[in-house]
Protein backbone atom coordinates (compact mmCIF):
# COMPACT_ATOMS: atom_id res chain seq x y z
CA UNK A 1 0.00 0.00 0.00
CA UNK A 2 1.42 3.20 -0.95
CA UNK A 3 -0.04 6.93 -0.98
CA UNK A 4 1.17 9.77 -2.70
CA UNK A 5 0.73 12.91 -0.84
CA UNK A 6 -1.10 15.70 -3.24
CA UNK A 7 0.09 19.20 -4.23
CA UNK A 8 -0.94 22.23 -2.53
CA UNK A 9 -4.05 23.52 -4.43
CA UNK A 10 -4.58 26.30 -5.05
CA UNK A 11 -6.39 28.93 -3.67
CA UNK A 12 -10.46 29.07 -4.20
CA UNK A 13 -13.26 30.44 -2.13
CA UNK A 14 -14.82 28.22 0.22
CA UNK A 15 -17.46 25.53 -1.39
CA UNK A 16 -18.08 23.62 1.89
CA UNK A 17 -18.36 24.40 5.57
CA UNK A 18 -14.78 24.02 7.17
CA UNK A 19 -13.63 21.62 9.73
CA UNK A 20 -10.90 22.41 12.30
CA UNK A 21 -10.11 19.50 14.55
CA UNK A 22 -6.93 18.59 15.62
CA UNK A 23 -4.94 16.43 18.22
CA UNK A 24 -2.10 17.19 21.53
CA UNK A 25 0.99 14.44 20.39
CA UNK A 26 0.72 12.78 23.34
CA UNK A 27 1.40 9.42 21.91
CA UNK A 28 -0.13 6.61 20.06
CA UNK A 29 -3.85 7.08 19.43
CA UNK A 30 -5.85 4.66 21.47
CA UNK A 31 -9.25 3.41 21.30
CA UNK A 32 -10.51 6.35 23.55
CA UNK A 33 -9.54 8.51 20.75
CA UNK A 34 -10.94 6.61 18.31
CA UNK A 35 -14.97 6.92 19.53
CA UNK A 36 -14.33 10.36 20.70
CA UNK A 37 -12.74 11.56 17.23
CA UNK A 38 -11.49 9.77 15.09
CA UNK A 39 -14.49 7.54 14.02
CA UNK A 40 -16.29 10.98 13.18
CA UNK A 41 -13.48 12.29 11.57
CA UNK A 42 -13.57 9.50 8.96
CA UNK A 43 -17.40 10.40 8.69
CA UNK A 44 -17.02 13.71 8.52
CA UNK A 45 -14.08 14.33 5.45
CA UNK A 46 -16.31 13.96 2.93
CA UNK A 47 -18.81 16.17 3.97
CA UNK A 48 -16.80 19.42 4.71
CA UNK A 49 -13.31 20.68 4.15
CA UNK A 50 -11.88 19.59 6.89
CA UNK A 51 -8.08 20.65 8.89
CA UNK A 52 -6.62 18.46 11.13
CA UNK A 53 -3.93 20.25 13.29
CA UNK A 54 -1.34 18.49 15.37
CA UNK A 55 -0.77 20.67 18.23
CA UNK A 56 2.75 20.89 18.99
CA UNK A 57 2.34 24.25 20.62
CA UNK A 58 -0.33 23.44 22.76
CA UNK A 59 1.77 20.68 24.27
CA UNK A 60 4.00 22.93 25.74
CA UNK A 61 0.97 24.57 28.07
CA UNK A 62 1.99 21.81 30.74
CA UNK A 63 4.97 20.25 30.12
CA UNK A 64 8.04 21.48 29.21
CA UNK A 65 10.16 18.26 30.14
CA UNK A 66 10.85 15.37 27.73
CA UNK A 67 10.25 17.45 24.35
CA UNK A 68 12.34 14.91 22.87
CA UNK A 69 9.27 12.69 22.39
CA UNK A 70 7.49 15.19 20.64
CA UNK A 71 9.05 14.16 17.33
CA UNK A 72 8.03 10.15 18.04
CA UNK A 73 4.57 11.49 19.23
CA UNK A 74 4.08 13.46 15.90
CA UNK A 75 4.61 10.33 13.69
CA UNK A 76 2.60 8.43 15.95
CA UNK A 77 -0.58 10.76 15.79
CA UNK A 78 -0.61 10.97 12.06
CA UNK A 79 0.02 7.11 11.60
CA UNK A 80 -2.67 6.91 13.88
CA UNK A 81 -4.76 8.94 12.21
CA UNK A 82 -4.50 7.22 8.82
CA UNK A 83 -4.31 4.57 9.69
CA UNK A 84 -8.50 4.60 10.76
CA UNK A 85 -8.69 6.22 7.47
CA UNK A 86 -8.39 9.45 7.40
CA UNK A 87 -7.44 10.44 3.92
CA UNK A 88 -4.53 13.46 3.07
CA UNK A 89 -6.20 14.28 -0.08
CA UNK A 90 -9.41 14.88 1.76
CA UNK A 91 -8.21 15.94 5.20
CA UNK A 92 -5.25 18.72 5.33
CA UNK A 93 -2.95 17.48 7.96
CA UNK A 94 -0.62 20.48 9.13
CA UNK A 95 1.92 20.95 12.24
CA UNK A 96 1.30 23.93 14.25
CA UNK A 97 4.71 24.98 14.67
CA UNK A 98 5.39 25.41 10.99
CA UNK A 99 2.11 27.99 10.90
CA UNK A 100 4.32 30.68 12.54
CA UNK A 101 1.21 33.31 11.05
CA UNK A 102 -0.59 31.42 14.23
CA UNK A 103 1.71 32.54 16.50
CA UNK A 104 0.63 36.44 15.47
CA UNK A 105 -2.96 36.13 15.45
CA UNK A 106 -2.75 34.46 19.01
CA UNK A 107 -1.19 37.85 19.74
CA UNK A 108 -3.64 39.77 18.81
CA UNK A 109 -6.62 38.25 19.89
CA UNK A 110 -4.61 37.88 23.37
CA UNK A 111 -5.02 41.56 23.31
CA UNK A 112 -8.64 41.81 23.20
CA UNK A 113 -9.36 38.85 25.66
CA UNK A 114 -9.45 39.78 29.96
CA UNK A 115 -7.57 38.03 31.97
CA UNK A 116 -10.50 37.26 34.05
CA UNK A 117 -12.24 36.13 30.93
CA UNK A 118 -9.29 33.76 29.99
CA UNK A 119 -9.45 32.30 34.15
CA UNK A 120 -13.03 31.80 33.44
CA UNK A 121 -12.60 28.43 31.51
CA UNK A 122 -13.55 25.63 33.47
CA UNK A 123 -11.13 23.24 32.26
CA UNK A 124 -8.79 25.40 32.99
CA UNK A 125 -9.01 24.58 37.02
CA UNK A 126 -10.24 20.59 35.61
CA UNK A 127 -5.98 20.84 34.25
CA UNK A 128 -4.75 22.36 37.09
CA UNK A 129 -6.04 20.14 39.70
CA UNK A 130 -5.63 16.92 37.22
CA UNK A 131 -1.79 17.83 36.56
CA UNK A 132 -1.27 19.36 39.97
CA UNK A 133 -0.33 22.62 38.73
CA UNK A 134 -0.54 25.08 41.59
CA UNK A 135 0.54 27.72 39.57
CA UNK A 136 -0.44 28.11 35.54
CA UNK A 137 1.86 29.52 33.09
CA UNK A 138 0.69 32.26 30.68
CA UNK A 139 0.84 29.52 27.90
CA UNK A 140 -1.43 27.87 29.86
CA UNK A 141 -3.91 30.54 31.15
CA UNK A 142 -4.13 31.70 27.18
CA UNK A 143 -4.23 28.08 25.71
CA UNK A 144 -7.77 28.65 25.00
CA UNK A 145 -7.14 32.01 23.17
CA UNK A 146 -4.74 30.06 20.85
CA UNK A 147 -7.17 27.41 20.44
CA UNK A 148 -9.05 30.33 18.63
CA UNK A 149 -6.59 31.61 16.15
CA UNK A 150 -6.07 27.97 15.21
CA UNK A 151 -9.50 27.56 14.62
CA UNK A 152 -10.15 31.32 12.88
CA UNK A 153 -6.65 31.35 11.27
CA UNK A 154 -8.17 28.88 8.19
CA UNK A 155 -11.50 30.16 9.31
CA UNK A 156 -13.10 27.18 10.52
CA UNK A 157 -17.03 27.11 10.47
CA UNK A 158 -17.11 23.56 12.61
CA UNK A 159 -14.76 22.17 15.89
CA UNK A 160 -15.74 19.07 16.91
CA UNK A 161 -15.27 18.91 20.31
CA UNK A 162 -16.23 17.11 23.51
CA UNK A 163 -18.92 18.43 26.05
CA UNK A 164 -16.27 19.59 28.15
CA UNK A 165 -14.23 21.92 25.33
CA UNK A 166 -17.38 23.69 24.68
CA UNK A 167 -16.47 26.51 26.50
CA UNK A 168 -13.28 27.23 24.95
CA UNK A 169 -15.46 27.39 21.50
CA UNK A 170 -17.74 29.89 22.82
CA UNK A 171 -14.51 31.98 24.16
CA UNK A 172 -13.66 31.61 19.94
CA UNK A 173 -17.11 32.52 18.93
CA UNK A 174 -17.00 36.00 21.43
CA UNK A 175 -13.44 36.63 19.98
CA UNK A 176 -14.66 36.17 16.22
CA UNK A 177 -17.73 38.59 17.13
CA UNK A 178 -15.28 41.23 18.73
CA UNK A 179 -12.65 41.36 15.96
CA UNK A 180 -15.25 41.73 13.36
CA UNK A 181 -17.55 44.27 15.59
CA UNK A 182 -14.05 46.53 16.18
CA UNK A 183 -12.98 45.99 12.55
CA UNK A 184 -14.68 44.23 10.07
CA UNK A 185 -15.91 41.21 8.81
CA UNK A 186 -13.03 38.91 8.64
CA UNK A 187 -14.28 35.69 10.34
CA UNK A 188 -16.84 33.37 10.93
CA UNK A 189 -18.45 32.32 14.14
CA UNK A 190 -17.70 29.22 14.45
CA UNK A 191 -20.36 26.54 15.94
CA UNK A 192 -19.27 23.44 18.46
CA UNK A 193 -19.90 20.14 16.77
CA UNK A 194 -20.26 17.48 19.61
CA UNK A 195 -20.09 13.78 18.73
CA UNK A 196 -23.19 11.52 19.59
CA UNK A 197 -21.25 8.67 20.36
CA UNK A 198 -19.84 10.16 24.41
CA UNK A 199 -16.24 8.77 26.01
CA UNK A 200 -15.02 6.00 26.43
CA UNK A 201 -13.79 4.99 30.10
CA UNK A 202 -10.50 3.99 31.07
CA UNK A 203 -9.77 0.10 31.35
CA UNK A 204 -9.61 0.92 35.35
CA UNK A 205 -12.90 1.73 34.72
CA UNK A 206 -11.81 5.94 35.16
CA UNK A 207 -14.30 8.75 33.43
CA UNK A 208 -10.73 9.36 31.66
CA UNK A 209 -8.50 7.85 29.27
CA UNK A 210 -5.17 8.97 28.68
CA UNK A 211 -1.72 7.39 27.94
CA UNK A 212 -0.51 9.34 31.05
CA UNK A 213 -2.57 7.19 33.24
CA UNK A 214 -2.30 4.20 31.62
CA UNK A 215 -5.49 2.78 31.41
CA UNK A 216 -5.43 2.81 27.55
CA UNK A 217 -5.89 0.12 24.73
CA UNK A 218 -3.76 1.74 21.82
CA UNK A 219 -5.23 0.69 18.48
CA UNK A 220 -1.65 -0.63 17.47
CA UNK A 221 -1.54 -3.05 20.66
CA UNK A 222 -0.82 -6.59 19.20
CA UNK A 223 -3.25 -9.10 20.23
CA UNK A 224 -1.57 -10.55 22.67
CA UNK A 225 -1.25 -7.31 24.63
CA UNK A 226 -4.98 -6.31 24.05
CA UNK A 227 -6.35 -9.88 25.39
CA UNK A 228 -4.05 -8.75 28.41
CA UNK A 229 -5.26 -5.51 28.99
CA UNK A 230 -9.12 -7.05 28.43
CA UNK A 231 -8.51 -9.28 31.12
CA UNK A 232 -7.16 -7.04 33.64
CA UNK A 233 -10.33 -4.46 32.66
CA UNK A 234 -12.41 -3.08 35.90
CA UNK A 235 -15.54 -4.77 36.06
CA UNK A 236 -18.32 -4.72 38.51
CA UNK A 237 -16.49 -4.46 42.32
CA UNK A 238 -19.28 -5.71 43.70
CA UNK A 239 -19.56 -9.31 42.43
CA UNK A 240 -16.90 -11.57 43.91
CA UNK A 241 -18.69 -14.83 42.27
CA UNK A 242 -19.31 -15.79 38.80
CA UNK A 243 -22.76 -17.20 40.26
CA UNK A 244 -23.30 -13.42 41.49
CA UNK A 245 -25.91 -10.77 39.28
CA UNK A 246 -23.96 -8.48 38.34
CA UNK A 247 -23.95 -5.07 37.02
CA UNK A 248 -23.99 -4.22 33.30
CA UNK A 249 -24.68 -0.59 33.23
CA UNK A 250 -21.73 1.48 33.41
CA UNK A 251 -19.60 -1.44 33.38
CA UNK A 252 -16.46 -1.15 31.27
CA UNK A 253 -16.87 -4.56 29.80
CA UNK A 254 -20.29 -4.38 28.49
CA UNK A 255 -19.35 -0.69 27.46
CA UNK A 256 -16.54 -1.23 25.28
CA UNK A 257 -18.86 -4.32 23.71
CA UNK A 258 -21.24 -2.09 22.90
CA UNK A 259 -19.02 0.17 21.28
CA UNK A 260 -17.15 -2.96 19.62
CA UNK A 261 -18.65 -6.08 19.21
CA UNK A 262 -20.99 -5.74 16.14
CA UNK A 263 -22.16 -9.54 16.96
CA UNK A 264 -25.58 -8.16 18.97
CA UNK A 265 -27.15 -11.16 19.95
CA UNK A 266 -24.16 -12.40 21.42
CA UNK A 267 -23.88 -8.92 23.61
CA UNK A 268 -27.23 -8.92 24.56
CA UNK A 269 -26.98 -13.10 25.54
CA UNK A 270 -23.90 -11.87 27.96
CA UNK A 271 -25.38 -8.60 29.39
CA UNK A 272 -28.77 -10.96 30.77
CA UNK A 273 -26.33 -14.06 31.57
CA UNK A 274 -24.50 -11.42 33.69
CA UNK A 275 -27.40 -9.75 35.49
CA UNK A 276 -28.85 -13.47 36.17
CA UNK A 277 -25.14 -15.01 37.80
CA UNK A 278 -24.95 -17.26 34.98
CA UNK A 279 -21.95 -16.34 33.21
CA UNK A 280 -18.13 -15.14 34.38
CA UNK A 281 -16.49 -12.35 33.95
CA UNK A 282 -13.53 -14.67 32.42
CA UNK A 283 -15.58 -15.57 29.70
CA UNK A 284 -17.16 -11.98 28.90
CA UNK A 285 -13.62 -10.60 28.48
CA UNK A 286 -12.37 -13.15 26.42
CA UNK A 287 -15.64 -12.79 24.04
CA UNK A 288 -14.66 -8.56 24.30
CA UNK A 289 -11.04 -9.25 23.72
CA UNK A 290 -11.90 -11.62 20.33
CA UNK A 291 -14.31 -9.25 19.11
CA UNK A 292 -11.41 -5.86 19.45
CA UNK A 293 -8.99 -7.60 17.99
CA UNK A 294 -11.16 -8.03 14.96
CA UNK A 295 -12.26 -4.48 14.90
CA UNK A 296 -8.67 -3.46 15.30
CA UNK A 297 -6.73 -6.00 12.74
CA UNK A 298 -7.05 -3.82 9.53
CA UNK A 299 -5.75 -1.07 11.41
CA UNK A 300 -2.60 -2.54 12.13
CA UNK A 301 -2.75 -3.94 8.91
CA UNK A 302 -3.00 0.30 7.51
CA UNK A 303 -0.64 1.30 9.70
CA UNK A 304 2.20 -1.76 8.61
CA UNK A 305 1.80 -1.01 5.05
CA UNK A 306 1.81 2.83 5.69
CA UNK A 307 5.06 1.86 7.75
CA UNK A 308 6.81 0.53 4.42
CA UNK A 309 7.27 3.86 2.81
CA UNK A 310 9.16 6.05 5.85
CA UNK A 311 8.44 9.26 3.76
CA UNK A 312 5.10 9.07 4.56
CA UNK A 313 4.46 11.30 7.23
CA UNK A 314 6.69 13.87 6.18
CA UNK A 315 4.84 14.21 2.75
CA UNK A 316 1.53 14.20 4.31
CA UNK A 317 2.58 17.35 7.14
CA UNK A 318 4.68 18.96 4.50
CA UNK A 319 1.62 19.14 1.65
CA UNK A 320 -1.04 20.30 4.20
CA UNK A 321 1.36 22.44 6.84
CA UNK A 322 1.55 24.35 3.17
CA UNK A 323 -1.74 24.55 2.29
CA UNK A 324 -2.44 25.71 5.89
CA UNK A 325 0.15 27.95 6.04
CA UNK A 326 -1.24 29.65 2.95
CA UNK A 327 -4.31 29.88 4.18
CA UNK A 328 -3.03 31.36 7.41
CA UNK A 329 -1.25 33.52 5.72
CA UNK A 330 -4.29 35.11 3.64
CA UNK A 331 -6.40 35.48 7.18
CA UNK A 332 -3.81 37.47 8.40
CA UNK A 333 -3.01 39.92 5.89
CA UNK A 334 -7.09 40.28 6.11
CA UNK A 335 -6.45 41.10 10.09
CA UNK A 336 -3.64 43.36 9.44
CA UNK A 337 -5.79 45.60 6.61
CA UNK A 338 -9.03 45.56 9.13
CA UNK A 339 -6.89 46.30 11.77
CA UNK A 340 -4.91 49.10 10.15
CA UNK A 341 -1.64 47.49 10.43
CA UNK A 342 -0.52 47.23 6.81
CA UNK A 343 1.71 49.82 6.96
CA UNK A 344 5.04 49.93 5.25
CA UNK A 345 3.81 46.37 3.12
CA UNK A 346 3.22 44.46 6.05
C-alpha cells in the first residue's frame, strides 16, 4: 500500500463548511480517541473541508520536560490517524509549529481577551487540579485564546469537540464577534460540533483515558497485549462470584462491547447471563477481547503497510502544513488591513 501525498491547491473560495479538529501528540492514538474523534473524523471528510492540526504548541501549556518525544509522538498521531482512514487528499494534515502566522494572530486576539475572561474556563481549574499545577503559566492561562486563532486562522465554520471543550469554542465565537464588531468582517463564528457517540472509560474503569494514566488500549496493541489488557479491565467491584448478578450498566466490559462487538445477539446473551449469575467475567472478556482484535486487525494492517514507505508522514505534514500555512497567511493579511496594520507592506 502506498499513498502519494497531493500538491498544494490552489487557492479558491470556500465551497463547503470548514472543519478544524486537531490532536495534543501525546502518543499513540488509542481506542478512547478513536470513539471520541477519530471515528467521526472519517465520517465527517467527505462532507466538509476539513483541517486536522497536530498541536505541537499546545503541548508545551503543561509540560516542558521530555520534548524529545514530541518528534516520536508526531509520527505516531498521524500514523494513527491514517491509519483509521483518514485520507490526506481529503483531510489537510498540518503541524502547528510550521504555521508561525498562528503565533501572530494568538497575539492579537490575546489583546482583546481579559484576563478574568481567559481564568473563566472551566477546564482550565479541571488541568490544574488533574496535573497538579498550583501555579499556571501564561501559555497555559491563554491556551484557550490560541485554540481560537487555530480555529479562525483557516477560518473554521465547525470544531468538533467534547462536552467539556465547549467553553473554549464559545470563548472563539466572542473573539470572532469582537474582531469583526471593532474591525470588520473577517471571520466566521464558528459553531461546536459534539459527537453523539460520548467517552469511552479507562480500562480501570476511570471517566478518563489517557496514555498518562495508563489505562489505555492503543489501536496498534498486538493481540496478545490487548487480550491482556481485556482481562485485567475493571468490572463490577461488587460481584466476587461468577454465580453473582452483576452489574452491566456502566460497566467497562459491556461498554466497550457495545461500542465494539458488532455480533448483537451475542452482547445482549452476555449482558442478561450477567445480570442473572450465569456467566463469568472470564468468559465476557475473552468474548470482548476476540471481538477488538477483529475491529482493530485492519488497522494494524493500515498502519504496517503505511510503515513501508518512511516518507510518509513527512509528505503528508509537508503538503497540508503548506496549504495551511497559505491559508493562514491570507487570514492574516485580512487582520492586518481591518486592523490598520498594513503599513510599510506588512
Amino acid at each position: 500500500m502506498t499513498m502519494t501525498a497531493p500538491a498544494p491547491p490552489a487557492a479558491a473560495p470556500k465551497a463547503r463548511k470548514r472543519i478544524l479538529t486537531g490532536d495534543r501528540p501525546t502518543g499513540e492514538r488509542h481506542v478512547g480517541h478513536y470513539v471520541g474523534t477519530l471515528a467521526n473524523r472519517v465520517r465527517l471528510q467527505d462532507e466538509y473541508d476539513t483541517f486536522l492540526l497536530v498541536a505541537d504548541h499546545h503541548m508545551m501549556t503543561t509540560r516542558l520536560t521530555g520534548l524529545e518525544e514530541i518528534e516520536h509522538n508526531i509520527r505516531a498521531t498521524v500514523l494513527g490517524n491514517l491509519a483509521v482512514g483518514i485520507d490526506p487528499e481529503r483531510t489537510t494534515i498540518y503541524l502547528q509549529s510550521q504555521v508561525p502566522e498562528v503565533a501572530e494572530i494568538f497575539l492579537y486576539f490575546a489583546m482583546m481577551v481579559t484576563v478574568p475572561r481567559a481564568q473563566r474556563i472551566p477546564t482550565l481549574k479541571e488541568q490544574m487540579r488533574d496535573l497538579r499545577i498550583a501555579h499556571p503559566s501564561y501559555g497555559l492561562l491563554g491556551y484557550p485564546i490560541l485554540q481560537a486563532a487555530d480555529i479562525l486562522c483557516v477560518k473554521g465554520d465547525l470544531v468538533p469537540v467534547g462536552q467539556d471543550q465547549r467553553s473554549h469554542i464559545e470563548l472563539t465565537r466572542e473573539i470572532a464577534r469582537d474582531f469583526n464588531d471593532r474591525f470588520g468582517p473577517v471571520f466566521p463564528v464558528p459553531e461546536p460540533l459534539i459527537p453523539e457517540l460520548g467517552m469511552l472509560p479507562g480500562t480501570d474503569g476511570g471517566t478518563k483515558m489517557g496514555n498518562s494514566i495508563g489505562n489505555v488500549i492503543d489501536l496498534f496493541d498486538d493481540a496478545k497485549t490487548v487480550e491482556r489488557k481485556v482481562m485485567g479491565m475493571y468490572t463490577d467491584p461488587n460481584r466476587i462470584r461468577a454465580t453473582d448478578p452483576g452489574k452491566v450498566e456502566g460497566n467497562p466490559v459491556f461498554v466497550y462491547h457495545d461500542f465494539f462487538n458488532p455480533d448483537r445477539a451475542e452482547v445482549e446473551d452476555l449482558k442478561e447471563r450477567y445480570r442473572t449469575g450465569r456467566v463469568g467475567d472470564v468468559e465476557v472478556k475473552k468474548r470482548l477481547a476476540v471481538a477488538l482484535n477483529a475491529f482493530l486487525d485492519p488497522i494494524r494492517e493500515r498502519r504496517d503497510a503505511l510503515l513501508r514507505d518512511p516518507r510518509i508522514v513527512e509528505e503528508v505534514i509537508a503538503t497540508g502544513t503548506a496549504r495551511a500555512r497559505a491559508e493562514a497567511q491570507r487570514t492574516l493579511r485580512e487582520m492586518r488591513a481591518a486592523m490598520k496594520l498594513d503599513y510599510f507592506g506588512a
